[in-house]
N, C-alpha and C. Protein backbone atom coordinates (compact mmCIF):
# COMPACT_ATOMS: atom_id res chain seq x y z
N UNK A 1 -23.03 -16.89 4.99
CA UNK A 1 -22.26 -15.80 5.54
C UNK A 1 -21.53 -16.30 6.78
N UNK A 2 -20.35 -15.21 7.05
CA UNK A 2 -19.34 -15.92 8.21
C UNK A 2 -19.55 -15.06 8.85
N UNK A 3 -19.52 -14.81 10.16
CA UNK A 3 -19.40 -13.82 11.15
C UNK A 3 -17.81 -13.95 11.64
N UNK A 4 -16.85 -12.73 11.81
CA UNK A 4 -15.79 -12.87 11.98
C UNK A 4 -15.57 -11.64 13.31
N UNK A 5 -14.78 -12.01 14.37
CA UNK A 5 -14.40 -10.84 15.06
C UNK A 5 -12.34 -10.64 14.64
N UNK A 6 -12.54 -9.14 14.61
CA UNK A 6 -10.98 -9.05 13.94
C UNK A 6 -10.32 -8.24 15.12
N UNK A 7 -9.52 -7.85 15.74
CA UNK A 7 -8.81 -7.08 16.63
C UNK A 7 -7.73 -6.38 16.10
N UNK A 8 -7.67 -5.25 15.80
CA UNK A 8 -6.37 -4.41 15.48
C UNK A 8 -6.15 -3.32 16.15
N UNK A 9 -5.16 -3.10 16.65
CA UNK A 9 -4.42 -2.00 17.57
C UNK A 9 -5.28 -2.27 18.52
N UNK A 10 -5.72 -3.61 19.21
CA UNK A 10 -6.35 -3.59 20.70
C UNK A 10 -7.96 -2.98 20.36
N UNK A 11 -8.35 -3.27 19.14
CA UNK A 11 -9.67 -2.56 19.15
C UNK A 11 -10.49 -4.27 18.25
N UNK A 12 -11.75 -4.06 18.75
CA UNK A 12 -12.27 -5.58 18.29
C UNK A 12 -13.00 -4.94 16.91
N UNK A 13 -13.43 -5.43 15.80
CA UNK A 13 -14.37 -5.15 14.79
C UNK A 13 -15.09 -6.21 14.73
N UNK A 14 -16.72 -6.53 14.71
CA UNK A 14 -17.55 -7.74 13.51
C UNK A 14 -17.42 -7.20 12.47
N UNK A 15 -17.08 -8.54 11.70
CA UNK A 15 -17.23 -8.42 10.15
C UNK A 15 -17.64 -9.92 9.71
N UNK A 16 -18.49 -9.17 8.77
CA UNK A 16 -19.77 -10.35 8.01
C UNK A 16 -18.99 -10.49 6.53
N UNK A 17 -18.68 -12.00 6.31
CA UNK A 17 -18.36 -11.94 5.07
C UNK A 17 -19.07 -13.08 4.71
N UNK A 18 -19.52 -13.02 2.87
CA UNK A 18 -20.35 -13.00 2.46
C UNK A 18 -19.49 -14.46 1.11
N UNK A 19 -19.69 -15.49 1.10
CA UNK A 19 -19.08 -16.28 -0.13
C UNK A 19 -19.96 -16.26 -1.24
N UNK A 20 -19.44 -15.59 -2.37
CA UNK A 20 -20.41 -15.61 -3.50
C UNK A 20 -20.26 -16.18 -4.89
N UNK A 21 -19.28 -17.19 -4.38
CA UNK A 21 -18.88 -18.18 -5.34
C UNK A 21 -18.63 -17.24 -7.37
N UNK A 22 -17.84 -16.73 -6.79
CA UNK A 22 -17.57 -15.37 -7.90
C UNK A 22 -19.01 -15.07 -8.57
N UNK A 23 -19.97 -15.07 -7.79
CA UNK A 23 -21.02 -13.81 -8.62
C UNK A 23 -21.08 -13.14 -7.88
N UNK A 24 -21.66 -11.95 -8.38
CA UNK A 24 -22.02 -10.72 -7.11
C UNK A 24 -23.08 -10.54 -6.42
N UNK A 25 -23.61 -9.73 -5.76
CA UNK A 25 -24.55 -10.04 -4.27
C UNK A 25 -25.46 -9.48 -4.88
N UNK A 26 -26.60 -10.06 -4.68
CA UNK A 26 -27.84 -8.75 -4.88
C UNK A 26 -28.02 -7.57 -4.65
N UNK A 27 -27.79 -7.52 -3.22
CA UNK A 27 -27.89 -6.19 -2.72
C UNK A 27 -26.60 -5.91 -1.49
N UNK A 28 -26.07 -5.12 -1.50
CA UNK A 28 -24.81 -5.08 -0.61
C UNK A 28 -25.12 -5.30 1.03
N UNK A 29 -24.07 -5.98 1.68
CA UNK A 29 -25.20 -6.30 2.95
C UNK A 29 -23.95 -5.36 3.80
N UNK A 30 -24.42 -4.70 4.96
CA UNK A 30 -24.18 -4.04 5.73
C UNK A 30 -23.61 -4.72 7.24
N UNK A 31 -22.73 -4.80 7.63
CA UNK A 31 -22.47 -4.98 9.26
C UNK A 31 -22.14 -4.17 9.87
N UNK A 32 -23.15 -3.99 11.71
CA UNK A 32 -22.45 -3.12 12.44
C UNK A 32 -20.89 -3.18 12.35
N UNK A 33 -20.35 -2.02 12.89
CA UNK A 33 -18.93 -2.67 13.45
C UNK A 33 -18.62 -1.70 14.87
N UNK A 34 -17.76 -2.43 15.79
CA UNK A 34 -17.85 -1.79 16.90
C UNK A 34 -17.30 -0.49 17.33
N UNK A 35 -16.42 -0.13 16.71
CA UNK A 35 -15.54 0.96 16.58
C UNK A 35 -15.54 1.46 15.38
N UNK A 36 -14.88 2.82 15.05
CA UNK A 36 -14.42 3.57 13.82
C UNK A 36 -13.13 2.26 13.35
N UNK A 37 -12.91 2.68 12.36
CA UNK A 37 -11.18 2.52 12.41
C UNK A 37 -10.20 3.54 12.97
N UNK A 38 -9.50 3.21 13.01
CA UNK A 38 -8.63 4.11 13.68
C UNK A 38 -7.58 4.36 12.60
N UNK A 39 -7.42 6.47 12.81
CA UNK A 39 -6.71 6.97 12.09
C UNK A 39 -5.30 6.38 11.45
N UNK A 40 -5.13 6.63 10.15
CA UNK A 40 -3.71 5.94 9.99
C UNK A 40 -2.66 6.68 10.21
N UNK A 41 -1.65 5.75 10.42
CA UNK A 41 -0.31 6.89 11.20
C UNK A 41 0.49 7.54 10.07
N UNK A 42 0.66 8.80 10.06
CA UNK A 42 1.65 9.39 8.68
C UNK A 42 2.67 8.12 8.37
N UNK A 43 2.92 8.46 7.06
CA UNK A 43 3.87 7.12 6.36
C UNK A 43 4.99 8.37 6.77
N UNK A 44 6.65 7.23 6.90
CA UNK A 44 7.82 7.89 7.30
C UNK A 44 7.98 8.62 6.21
N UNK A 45 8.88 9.21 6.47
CA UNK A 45 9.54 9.83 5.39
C UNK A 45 10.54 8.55 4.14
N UNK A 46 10.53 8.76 3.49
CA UNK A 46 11.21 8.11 2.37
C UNK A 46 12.91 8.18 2.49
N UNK A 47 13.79 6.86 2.82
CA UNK A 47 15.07 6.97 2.90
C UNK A 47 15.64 6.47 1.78
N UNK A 48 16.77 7.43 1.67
CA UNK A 48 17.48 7.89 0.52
C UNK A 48 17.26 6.49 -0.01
N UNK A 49 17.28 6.81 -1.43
CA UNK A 49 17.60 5.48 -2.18
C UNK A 49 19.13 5.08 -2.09
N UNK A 50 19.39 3.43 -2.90
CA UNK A 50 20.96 3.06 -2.98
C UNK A 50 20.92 3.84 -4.64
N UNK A 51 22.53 4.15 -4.67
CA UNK A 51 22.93 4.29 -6.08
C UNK A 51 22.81 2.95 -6.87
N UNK A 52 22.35 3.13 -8.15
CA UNK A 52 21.68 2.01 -8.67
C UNK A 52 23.24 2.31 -9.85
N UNK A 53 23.55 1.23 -9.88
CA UNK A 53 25.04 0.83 -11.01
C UNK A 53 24.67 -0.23 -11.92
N UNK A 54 24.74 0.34 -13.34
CA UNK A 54 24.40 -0.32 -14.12
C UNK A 54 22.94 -0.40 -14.08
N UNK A 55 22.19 -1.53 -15.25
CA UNK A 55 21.07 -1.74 -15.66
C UNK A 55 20.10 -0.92 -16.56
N UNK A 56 19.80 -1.86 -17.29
CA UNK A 56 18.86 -1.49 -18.60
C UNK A 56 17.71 -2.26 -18.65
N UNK A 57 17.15 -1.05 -19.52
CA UNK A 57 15.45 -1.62 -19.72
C UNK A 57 15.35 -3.44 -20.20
N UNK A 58 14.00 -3.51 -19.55
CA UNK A 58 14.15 -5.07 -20.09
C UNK A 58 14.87 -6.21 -19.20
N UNK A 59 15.55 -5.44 -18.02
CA UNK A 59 16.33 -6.43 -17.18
C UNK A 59 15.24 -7.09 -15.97
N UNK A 60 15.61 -8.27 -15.37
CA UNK A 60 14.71 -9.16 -14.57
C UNK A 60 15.05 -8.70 -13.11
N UNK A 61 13.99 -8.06 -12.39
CA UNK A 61 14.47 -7.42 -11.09
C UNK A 61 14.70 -9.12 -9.99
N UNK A 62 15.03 -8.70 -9.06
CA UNK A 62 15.78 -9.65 -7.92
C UNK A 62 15.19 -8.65 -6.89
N UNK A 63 14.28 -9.18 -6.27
CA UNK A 63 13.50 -8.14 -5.00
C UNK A 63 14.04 -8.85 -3.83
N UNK A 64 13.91 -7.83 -2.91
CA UNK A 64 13.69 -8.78 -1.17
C UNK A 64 12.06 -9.23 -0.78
N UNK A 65 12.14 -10.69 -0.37
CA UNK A 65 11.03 -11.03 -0.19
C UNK A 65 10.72 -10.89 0.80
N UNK A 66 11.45 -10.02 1.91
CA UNK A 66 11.43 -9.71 3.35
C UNK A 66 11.94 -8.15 3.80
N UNK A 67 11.48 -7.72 4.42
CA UNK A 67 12.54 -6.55 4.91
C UNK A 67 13.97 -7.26 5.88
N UNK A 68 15.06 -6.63 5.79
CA UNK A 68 16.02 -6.89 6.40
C UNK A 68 17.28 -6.05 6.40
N UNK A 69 18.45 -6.72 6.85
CA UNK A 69 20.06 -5.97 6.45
C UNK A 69 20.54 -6.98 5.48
N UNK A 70 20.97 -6.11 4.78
CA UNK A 70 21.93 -6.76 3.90
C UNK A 70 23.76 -7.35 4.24
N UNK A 71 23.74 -8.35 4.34
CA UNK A 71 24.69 -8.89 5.34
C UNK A 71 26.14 -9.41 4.34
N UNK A 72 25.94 -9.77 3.21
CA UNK A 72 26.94 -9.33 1.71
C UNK A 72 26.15 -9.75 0.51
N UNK A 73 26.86 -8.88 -0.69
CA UNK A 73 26.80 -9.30 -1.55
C UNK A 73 27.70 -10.08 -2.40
N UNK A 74 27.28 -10.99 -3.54
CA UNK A 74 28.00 -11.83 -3.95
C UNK A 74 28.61 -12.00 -5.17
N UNK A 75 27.68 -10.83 -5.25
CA UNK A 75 28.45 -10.37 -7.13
C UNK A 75 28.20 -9.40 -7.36
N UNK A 76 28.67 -9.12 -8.38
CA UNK A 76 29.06 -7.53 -9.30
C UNK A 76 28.61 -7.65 -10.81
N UNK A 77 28.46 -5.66 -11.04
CA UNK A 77 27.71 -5.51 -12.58
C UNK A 77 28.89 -6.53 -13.39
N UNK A 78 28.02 -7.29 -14.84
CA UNK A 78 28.50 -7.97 -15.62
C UNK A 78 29.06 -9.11 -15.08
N UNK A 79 28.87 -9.32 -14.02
CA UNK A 79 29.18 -10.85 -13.82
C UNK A 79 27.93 -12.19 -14.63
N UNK A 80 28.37 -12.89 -14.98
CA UNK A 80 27.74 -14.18 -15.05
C UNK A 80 27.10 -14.74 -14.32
N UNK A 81 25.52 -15.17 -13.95
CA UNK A 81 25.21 -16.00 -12.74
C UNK A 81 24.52 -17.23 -13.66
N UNK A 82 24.25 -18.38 -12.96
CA UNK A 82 23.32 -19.62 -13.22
C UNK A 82 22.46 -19.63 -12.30
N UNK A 83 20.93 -20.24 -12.64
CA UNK A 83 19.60 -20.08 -11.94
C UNK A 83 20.28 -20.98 -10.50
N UNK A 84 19.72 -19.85 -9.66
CA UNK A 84 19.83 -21.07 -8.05
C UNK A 84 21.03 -20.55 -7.17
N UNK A 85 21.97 -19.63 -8.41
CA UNK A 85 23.78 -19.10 -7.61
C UNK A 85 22.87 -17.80 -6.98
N UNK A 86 23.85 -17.73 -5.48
CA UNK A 86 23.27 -16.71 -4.47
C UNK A 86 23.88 -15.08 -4.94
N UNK A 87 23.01 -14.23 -5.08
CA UNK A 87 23.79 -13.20 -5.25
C UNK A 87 23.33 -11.92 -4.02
N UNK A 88 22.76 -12.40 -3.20
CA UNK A 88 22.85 -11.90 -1.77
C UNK A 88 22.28 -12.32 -1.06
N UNK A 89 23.12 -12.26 0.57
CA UNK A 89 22.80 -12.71 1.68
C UNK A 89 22.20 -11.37 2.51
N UNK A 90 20.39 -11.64 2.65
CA UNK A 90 20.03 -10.95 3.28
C UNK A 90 19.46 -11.56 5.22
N UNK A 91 20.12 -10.26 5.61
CA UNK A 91 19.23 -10.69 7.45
C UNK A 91 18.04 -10.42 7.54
N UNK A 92 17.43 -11.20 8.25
CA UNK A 92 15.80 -11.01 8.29
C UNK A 92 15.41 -11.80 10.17
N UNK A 93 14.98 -11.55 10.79
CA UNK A 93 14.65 -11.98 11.95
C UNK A 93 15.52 -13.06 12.48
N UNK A 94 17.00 -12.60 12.40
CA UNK A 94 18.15 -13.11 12.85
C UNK A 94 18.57 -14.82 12.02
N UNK A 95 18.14 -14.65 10.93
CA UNK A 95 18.82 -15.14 10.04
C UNK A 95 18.97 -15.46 8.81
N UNK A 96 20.49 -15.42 8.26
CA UNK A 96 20.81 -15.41 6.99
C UNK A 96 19.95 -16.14 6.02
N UNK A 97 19.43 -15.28 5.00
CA UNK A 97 18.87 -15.82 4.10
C UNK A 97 19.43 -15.82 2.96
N UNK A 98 19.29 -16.65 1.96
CA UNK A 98 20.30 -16.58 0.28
C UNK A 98 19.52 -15.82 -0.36
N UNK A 99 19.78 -14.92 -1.40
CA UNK A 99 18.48 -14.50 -2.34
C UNK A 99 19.47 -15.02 -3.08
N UNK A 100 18.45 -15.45 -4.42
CA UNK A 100 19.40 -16.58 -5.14
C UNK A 100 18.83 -15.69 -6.68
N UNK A 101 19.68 -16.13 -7.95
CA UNK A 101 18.82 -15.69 -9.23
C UNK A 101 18.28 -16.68 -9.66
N UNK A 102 16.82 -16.03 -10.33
CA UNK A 102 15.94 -16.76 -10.82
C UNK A 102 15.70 -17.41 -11.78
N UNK A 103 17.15 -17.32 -12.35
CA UNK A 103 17.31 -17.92 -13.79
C UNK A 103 19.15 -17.25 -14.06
N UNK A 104 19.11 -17.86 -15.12
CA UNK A 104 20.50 -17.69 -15.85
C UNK A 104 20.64 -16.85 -16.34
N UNK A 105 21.40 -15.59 -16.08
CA UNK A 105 22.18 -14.07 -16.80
C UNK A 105 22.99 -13.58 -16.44
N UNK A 106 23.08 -11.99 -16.62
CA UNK A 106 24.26 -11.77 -16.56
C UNK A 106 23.92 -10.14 -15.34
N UNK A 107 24.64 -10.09 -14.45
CA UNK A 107 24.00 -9.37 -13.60
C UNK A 107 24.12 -7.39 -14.29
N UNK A 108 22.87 -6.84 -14.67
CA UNK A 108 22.72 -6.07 -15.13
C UNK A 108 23.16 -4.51 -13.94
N UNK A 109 22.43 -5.01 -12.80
CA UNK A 109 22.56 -3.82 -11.53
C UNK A 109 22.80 -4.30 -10.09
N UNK A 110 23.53 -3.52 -9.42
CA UNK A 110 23.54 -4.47 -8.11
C UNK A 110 23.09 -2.77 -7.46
N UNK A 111 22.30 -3.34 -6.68
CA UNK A 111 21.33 -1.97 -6.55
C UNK A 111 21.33 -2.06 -4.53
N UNK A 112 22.50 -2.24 -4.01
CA UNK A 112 22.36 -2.57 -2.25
C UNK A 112 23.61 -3.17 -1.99
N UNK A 113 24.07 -2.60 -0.99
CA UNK A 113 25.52 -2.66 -0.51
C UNK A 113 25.82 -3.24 1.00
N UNK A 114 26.64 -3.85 1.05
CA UNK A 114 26.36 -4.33 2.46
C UNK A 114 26.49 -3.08 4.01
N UNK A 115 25.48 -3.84 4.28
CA UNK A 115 25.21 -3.06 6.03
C UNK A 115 24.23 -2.24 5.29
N UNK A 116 23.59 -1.87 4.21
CA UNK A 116 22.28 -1.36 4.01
C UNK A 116 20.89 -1.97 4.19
N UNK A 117 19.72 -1.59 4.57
CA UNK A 117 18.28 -2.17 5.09
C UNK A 117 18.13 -2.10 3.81
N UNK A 118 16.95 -3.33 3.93
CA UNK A 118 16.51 -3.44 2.74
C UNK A 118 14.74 -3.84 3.19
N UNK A 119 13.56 -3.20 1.91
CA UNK A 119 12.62 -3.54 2.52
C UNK A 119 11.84 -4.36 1.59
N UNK A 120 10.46 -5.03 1.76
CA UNK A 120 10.29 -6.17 1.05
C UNK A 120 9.82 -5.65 0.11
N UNK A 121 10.59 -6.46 -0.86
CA UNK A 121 9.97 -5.89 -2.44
C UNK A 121 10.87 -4.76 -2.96
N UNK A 122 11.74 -4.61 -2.49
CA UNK A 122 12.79 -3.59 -2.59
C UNK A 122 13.83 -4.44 -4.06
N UNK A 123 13.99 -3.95 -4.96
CA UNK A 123 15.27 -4.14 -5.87
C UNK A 123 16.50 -4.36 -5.56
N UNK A 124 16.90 -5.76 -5.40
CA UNK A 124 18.36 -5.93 -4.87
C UNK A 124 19.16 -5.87 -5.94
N UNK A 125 18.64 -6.60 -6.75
CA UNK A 125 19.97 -6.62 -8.40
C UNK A 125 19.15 -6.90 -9.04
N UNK A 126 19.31 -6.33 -10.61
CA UNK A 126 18.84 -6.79 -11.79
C UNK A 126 19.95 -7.93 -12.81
N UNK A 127 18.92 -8.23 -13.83
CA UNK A 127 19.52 -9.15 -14.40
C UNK A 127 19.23 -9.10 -15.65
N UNK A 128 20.16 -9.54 -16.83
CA UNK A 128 20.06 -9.54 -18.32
C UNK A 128 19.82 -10.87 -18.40
């Protein structure tokens, strides 16, 4: 077993973790901990989605692997791409990143417009 101290929001926790080389424990083992957790904060409200143009079932999503702004895009529905061509430049902690496609198609949805936030894991474009 590891003894670990964790700190979140300025508050310390012990936590005992336990390696069980993928079998399970005999009996569940218990650690003090120093504090509650602390309440979670209401989730925001949900901002509007982008109008999603084009795309069909079966198409290969293109996510953000970051939250950011979307700083341009580089193509449009039914265009042609090859694996590796950028089809948006997203901002992320002051700088330009490529999101590139992940393979060779044909762009099914472009789902984010420039000067829109984008968050991670968010649908930037799909692909046929």
């Amino acid at each position: 077993m590891k003894t670990y101290t964790i700190t979140v929001n300025g508050t310390a926790y012990n936590v005992v973790v336990e390696e069980t080389n993928g079998v399970a424990p005999a009996a569940p083992v218990a650690a003090p901990v120093a504090a509650p957790a602390p309440a979670a904060a209401p989730a925001p409200a949900a901002a509007p989605a982008a109008p999603v143009v084009g795309g069909t079932a079966g198409s290969t999503p293109v996510n953000a692997p970051m939250p950011g702004n979307i700083l341009d895009v580089k193509v449009a529905v039914g265009d042609a791409v090859k694996s590796g061509q950028v089809l948006v430049i997203l901002e992320a902690m002051k700088m330009e990143n490529d999101i590139v496609a992940p393979s060779d198609g044909v762009v099914a949805s472009v789902n984010v417009r420039k000067g829109d936030t984008a968050n991670a894991g968010d649908v930037l474009v799909t692909l046929n």
